[in-house]
C-alpha atoms as a PDB file:
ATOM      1  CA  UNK A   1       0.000   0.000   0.000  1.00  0.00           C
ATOM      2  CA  UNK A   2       1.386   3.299  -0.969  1.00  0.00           C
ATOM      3  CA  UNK A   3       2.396   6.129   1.121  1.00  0.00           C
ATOM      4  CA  UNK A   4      -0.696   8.921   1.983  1.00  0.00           C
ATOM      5  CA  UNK A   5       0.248  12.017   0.700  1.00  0.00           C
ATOM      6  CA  UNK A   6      -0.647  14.720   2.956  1.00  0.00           C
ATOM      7  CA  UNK A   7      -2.666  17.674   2.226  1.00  0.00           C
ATOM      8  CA  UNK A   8      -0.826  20.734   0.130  1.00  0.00           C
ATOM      9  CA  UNK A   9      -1.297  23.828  -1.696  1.00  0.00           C
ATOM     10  CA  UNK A  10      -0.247  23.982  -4.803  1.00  0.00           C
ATOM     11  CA  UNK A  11       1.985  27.259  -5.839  1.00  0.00           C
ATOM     12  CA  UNK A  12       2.575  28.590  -9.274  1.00  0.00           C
ATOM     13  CA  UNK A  13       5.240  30.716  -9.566  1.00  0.00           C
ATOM     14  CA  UNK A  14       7.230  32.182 -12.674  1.00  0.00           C
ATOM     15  CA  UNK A  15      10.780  32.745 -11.344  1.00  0.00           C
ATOM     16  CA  UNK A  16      12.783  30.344  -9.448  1.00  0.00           C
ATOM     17  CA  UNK A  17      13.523  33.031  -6.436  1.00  0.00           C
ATOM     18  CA  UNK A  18       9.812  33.167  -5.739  1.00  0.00           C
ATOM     19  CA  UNK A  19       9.611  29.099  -5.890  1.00  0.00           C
ATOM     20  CA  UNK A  20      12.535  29.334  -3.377  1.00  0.00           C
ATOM     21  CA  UNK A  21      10.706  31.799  -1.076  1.00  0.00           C
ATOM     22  CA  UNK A  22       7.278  30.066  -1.677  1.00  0.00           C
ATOM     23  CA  UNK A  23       8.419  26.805  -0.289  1.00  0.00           C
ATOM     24  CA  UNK A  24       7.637  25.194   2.558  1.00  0.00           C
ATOM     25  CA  UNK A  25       5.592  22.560   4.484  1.00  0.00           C
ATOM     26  CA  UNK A  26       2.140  21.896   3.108  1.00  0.00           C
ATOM     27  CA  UNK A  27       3.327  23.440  -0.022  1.00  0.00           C
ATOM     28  CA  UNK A  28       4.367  22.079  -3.348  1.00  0.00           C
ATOM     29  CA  UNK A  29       6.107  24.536  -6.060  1.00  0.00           C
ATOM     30  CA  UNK A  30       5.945  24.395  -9.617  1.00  0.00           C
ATOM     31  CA  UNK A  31       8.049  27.438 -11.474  1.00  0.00           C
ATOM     32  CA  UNK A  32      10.027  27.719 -14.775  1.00  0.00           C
ATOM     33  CA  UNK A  33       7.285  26.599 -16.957  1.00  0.00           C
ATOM     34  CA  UNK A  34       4.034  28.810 -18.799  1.00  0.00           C
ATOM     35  CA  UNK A  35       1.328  27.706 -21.155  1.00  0.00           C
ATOM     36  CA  UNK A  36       0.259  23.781 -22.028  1.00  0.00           C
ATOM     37  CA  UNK A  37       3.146  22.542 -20.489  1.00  0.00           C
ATOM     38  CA  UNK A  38       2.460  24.610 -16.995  1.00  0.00           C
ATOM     39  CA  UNK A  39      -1.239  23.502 -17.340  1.00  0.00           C
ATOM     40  CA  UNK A  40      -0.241  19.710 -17.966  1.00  0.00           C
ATOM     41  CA  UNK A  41       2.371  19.981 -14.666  1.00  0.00           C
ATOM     42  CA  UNK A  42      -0.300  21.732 -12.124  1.00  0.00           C
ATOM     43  CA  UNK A  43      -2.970  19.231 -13.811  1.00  0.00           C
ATOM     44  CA  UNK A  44      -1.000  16.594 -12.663  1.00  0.00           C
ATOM     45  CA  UNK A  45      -0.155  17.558  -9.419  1.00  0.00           C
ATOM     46  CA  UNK A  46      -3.762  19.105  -8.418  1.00  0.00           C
ATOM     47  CA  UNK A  47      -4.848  15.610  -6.656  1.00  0.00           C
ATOM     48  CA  UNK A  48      -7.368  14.961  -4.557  1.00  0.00           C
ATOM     49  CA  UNK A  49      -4.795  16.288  -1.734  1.00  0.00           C
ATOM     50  CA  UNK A  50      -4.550  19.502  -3.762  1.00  0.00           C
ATOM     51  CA  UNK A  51      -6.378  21.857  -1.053  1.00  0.00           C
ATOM     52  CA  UNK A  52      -6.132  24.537  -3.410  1.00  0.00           C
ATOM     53  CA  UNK A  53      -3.873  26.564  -6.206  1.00  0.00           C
ATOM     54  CA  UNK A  54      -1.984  29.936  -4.858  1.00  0.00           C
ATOM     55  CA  UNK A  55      -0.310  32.197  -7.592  1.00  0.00           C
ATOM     56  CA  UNK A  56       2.671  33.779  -5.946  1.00  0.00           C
ATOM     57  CA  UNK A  57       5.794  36.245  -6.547  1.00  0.00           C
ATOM     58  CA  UNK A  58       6.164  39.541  -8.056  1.00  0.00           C
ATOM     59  CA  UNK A  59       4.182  41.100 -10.634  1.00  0.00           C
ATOM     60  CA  UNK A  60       4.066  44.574 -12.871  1.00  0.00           C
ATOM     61  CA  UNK A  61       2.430  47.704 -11.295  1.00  0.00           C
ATOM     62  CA  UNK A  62      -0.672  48.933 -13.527  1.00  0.00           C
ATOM     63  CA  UNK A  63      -2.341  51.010 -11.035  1.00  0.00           C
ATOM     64  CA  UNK A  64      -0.444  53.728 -10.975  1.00  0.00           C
ATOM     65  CA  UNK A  65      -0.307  54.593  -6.664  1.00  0.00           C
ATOM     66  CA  UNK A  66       1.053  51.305  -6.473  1.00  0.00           C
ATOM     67  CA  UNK A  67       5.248  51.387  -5.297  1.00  0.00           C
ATOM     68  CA  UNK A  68       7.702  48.456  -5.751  1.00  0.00           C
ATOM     69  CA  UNK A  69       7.421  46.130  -2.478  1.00  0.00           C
ATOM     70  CA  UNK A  70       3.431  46.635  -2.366  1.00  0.00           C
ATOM     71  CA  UNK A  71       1.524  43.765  -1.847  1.00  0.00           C
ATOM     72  CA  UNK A  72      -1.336  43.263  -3.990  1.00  0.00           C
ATOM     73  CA  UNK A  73      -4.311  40.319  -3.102  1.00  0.00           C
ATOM     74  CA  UNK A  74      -6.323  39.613  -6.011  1.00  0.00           C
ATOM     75  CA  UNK A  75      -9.925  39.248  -5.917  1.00  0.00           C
ATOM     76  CA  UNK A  76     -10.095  38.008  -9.365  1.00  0.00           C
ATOM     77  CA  UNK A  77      -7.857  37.273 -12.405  1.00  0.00           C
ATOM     78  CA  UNK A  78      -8.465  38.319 -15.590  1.00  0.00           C
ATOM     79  CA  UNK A  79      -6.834  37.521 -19.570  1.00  0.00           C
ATOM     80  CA  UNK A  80      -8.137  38.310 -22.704  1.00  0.00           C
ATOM     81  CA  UNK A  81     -11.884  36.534 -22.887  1.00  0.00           C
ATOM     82  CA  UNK A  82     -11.161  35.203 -19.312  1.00  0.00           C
ATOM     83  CA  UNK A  83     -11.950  36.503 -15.728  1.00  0.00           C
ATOM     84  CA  UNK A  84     -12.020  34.131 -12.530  1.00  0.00           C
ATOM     85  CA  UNK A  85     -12.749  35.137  -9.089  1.00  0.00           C
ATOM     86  CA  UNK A  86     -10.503  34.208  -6.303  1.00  0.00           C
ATOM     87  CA  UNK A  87     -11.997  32.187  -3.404  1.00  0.00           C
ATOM     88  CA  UNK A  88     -13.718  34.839  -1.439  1.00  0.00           C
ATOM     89  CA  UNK A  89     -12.825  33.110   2.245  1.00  0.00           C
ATOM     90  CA  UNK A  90      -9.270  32.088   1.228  1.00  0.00           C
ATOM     91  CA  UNK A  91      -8.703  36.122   0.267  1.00  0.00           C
ATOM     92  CA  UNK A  92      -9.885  37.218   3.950  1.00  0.00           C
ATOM     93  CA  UNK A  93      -8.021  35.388   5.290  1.00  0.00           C
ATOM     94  CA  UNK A  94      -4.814  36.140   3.767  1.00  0.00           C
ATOM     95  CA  UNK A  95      -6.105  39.834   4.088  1.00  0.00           C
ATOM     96  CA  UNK A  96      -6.146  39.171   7.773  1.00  0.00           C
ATOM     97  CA  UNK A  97      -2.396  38.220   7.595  1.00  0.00           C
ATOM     98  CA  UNK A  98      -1.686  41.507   5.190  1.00  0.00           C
ATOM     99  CA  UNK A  99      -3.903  43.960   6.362  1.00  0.00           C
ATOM    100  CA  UNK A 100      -1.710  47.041   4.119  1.00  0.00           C
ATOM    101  CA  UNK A 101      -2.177  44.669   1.316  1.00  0.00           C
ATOM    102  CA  UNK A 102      -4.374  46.373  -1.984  1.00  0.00           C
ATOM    103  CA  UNK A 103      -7.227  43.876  -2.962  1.00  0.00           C
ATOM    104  CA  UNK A 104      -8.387  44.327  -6.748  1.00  0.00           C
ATOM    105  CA  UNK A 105      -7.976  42.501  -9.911  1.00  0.00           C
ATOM    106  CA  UNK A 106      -5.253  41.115 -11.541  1.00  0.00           C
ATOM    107  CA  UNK A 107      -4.148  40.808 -14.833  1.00  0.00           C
ATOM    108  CA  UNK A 108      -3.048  37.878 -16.632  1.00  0.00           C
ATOM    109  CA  UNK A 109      -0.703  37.826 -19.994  1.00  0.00           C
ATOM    110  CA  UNK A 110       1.024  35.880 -22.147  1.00  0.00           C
ATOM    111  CA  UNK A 111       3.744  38.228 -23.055  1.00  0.00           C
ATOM    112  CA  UNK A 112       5.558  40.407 -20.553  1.00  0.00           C
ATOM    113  CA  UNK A 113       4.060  43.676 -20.252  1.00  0.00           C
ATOM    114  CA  UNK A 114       6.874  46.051 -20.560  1.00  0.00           C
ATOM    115  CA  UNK A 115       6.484  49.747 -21.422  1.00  0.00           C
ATOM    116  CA  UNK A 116       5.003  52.435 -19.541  1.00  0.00           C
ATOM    117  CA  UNK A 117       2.135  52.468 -22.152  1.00  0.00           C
ATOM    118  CA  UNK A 118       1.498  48.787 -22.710  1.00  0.00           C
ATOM    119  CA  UNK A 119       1.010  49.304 -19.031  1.00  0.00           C
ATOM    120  CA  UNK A 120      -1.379  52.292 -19.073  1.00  0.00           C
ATOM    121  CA  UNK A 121      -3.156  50.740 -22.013  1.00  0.00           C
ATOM    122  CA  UNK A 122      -4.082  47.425 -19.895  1.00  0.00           C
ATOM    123  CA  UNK A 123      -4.886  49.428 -16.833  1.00  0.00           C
ATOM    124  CA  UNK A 124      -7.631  51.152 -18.721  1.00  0.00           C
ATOM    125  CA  UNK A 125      -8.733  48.303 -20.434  1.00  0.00           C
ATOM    126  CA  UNK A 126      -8.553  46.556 -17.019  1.00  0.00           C
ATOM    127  CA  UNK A 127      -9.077  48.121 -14.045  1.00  0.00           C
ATOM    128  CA  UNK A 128      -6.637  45.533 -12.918  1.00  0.00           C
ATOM    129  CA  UNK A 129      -4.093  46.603 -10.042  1.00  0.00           C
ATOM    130  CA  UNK A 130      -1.097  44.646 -11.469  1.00  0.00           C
ATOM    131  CA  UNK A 131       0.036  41.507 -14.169  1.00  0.00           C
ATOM    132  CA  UNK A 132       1.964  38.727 -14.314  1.00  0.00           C
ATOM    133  CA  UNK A 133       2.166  35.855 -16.588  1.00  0.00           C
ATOM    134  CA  UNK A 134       1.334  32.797 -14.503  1.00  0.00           C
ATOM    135  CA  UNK A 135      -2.021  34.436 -12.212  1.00  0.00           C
ATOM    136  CA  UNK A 136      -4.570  33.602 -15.218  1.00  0.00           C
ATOM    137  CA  UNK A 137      -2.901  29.798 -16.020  1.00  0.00           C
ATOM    138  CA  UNK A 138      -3.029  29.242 -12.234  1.00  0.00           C
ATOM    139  CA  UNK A 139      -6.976  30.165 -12.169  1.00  0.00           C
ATOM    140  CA  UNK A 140      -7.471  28.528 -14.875  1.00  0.00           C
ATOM    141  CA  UNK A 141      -6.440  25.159 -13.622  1.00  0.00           C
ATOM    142  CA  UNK A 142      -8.245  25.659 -10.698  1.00  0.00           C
ATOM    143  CA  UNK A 143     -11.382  26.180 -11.910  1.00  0.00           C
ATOM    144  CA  UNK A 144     -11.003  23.393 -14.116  1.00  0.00           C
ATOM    145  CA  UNK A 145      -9.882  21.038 -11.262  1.00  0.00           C
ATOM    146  CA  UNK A 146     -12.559  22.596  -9.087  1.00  0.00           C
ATOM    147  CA  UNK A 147     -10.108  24.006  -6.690  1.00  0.00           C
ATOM    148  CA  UNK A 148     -10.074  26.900  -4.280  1.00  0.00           C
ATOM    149  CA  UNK A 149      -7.769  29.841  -6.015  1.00  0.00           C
ATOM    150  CA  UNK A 150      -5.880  32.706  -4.643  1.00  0.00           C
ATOM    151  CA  UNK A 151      -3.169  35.167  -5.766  1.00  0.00           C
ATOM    152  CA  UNK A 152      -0.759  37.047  -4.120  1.00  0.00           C
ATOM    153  CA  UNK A 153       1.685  39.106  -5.967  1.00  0.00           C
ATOM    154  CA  UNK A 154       4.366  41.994  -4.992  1.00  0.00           C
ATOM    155  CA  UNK A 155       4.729  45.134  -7.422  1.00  0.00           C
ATOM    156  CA  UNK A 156       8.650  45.054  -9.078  1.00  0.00           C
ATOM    157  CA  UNK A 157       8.020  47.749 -11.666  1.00  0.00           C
ATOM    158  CA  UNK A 158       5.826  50.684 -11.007  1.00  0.00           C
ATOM    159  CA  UNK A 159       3.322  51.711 -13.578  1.00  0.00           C
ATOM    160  CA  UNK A 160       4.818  54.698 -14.301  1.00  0.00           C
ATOM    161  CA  UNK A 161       8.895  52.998 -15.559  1.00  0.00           C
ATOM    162  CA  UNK A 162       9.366  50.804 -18.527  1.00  0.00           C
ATOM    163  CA  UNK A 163      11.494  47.165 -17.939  1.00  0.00           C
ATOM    164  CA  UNK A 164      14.409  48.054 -20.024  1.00  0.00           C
ATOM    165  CA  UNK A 165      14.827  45.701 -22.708  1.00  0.00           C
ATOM    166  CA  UNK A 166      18.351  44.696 -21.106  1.00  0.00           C
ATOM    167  CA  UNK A 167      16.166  43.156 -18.245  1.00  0.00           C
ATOM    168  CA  UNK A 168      13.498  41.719 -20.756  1.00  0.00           C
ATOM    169  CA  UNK A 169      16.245  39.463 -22.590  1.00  0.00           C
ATOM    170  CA  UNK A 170      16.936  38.472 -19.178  1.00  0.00           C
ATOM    171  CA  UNK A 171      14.095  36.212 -18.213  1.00  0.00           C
ATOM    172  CA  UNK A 172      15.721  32.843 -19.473  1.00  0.00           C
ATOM    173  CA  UNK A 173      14.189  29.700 -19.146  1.00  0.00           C
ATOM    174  CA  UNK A 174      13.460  27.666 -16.252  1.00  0.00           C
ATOM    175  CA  UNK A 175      12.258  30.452 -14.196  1.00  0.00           C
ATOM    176  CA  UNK A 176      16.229  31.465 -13.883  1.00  0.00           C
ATOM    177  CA  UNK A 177      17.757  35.117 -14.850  1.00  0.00           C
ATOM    178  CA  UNK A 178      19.765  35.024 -18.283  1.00  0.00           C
ATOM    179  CA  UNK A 179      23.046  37.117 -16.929  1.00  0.00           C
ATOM    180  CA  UNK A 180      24.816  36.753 -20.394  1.00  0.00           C
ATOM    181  CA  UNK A 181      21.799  37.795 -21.993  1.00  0.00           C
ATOM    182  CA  UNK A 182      21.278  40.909 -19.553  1.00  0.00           C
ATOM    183  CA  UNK A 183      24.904  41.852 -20.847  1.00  0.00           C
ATOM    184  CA  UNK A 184      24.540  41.547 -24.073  1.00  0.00           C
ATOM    185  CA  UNK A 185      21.566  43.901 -24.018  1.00  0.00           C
ATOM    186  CA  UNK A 186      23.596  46.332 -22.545  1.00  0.00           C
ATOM    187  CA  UNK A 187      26.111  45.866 -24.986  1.00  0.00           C
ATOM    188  CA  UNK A 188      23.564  46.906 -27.594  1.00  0.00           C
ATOM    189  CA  UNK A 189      21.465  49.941 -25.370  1.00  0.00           C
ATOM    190  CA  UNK A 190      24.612  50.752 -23.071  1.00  0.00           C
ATOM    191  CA  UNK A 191      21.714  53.471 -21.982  1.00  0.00           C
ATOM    192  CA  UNK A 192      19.581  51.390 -19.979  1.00  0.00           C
ATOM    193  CA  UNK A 193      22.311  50.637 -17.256  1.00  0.00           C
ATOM    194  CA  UNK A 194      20.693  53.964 -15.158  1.00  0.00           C
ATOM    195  CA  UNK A 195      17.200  51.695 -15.786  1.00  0.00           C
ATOM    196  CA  UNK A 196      18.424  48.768 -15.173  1.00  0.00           C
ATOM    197  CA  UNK A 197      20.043  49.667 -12.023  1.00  0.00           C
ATOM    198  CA  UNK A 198      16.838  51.309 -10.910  1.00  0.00           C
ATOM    199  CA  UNK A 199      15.008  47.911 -11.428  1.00  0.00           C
ATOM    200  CA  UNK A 200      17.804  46.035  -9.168  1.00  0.00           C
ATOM    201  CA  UNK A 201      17.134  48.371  -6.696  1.00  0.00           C
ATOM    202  CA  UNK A 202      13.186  48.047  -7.229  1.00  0.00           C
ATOM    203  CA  UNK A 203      13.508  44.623  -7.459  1.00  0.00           C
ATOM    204  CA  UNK A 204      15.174  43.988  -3.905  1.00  0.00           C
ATOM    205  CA  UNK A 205      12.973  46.349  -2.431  1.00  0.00           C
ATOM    206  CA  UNK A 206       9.698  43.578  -3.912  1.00  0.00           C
ATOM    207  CA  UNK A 207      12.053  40.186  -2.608  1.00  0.00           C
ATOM    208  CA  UNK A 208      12.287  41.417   0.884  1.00  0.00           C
ATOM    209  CA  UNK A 209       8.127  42.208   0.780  1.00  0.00           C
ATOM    210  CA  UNK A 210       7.350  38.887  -1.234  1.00  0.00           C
ATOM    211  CA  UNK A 211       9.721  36.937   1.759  1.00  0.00           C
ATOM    212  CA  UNK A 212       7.738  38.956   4.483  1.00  0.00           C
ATOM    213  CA  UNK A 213       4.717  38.159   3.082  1.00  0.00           C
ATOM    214  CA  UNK A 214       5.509  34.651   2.855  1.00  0.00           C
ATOM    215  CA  UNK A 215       6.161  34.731   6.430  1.00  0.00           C
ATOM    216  CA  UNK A 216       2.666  36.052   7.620  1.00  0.00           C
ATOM    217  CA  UNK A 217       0.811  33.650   5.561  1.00  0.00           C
ATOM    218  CA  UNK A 218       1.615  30.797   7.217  1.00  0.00           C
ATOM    219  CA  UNK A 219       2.930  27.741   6.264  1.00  0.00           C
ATOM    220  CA  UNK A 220       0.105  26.822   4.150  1.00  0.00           C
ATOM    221  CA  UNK A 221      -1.006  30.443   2.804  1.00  0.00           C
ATOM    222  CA  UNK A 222      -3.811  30.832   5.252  1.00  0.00           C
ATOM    223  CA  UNK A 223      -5.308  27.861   3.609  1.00  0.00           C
ATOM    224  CA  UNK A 224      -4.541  25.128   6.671  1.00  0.00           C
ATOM    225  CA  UNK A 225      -7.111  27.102   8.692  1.00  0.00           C
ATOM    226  CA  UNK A 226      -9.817  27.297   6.302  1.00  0.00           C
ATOM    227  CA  UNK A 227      -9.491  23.012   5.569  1.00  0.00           C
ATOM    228  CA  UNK A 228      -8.835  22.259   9.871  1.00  0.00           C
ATOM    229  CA  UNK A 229     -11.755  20.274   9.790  1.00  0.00           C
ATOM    230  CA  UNK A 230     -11.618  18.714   6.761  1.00  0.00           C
ATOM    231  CA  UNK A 231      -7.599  18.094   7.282  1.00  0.00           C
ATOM    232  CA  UNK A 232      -5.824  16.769  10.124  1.00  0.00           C
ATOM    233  CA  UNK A 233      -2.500  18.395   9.622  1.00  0.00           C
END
């Protein structure tokens, strides 16, 4: 007879610093991978242990009030001819945890978002408070697996500053940062380094909010509390 495999939440993450601060007991990662082959993976893995699917890291600002290192709770998720509501009970209590958090829609894309009016333009469209590109492939497979969904996502890049495109040639595969690529771009637009150095800056200030946010959740994301009777932990 096999082992029991105990009850988890599933986390979707893009990058493989957020499935490094995501991680933890009651939690199972997946990162690195977007589109069928991220839908085939969390379809896999969403069992009948699954408690529910989180989306989790950092995310573009759209709104533009919004500062790097702000923590944004989505109530729902929404992608060209797709919108899904998060799990209304599951996003109070994680509000409890992260009071200062902003609750409001999230975008979901399938290319990065990257200039400041790319950004504007989705905002209006919108109304969303920030984007990423796993939030709407994470809802997705939840509502198909009938799962709770949630999504919690730190602002990198304000609304109101392009990602240089020195950065953007950076996002290699497996959820890991290209270096040789970043260099290369700045080989060709030697001008972005004042950007680019901007967006390190921005981008420790989100890593230190995404690891204290991890730490209020909890080791499941708030989730263990909602499932206590249904899940002996």
């Amino acid at each position: 007879m096999g082992a029991v495999t105990a009850p988890f939440v599933l986390v979707v993450t893009g990058m493989a610093f957020e499935a490094r601060i995501a991680a933890g007991p009651h939690c199972r990662v997946v990162h690195g991978v977007r589109g069928l082959a991220l839908e085939q993976e969390v379809s896999a893995m969403a069992s009948r242990q699954c408690m529910g699917i989180l989306s989790f890291g950092v995310a573009g600002g759209l709104e533009p009030t919004l500062a790097p290192g702000e923590v944004v709770l989505a109530d729902a998720v929404c992608a060209p001819g797709e919108r899904y509501d998060t799990d209304s009970t599951w996003l109070r209590a994680m509000h409890a945890a992260l009071p200062h958090a902003r609750i409001g829609m999230a975008a979901g894309a399938d290319q990065p978002v990257l200039t400041v009016a790319a950004k504007a333009s989705l905002h209006r469209a919108t109304g969303a408070l920030c984007v990423d590109m796993e939030s709407h492939l994470a809802a997705r497979m939840a509502a198909a697996c009938r799962l709770p969904f949630a999504a919690c996502r730190v602002v990198i890049d304000p609304a109101s500053r392009a990602v240089p495109a020195a950065a953007a040639a950076g996002m290699g595969e497996q959820g890991k940062t290209d270096v040789p690529a970043v260099l290369r771009g700045l080989l060709r637009a030697p001008g972005d380094l004042p950007a680019l150095l901007r967006l390190a800056r921005d981008a420790a200030t989100a890593r230190g909010a995404l690891r204290a946010a991890r730490l209020a959740l909890g080791d499941a994301f708030c989730l263990r509390d909602m499932r206590s009777r249904q899940a002996d932990f």
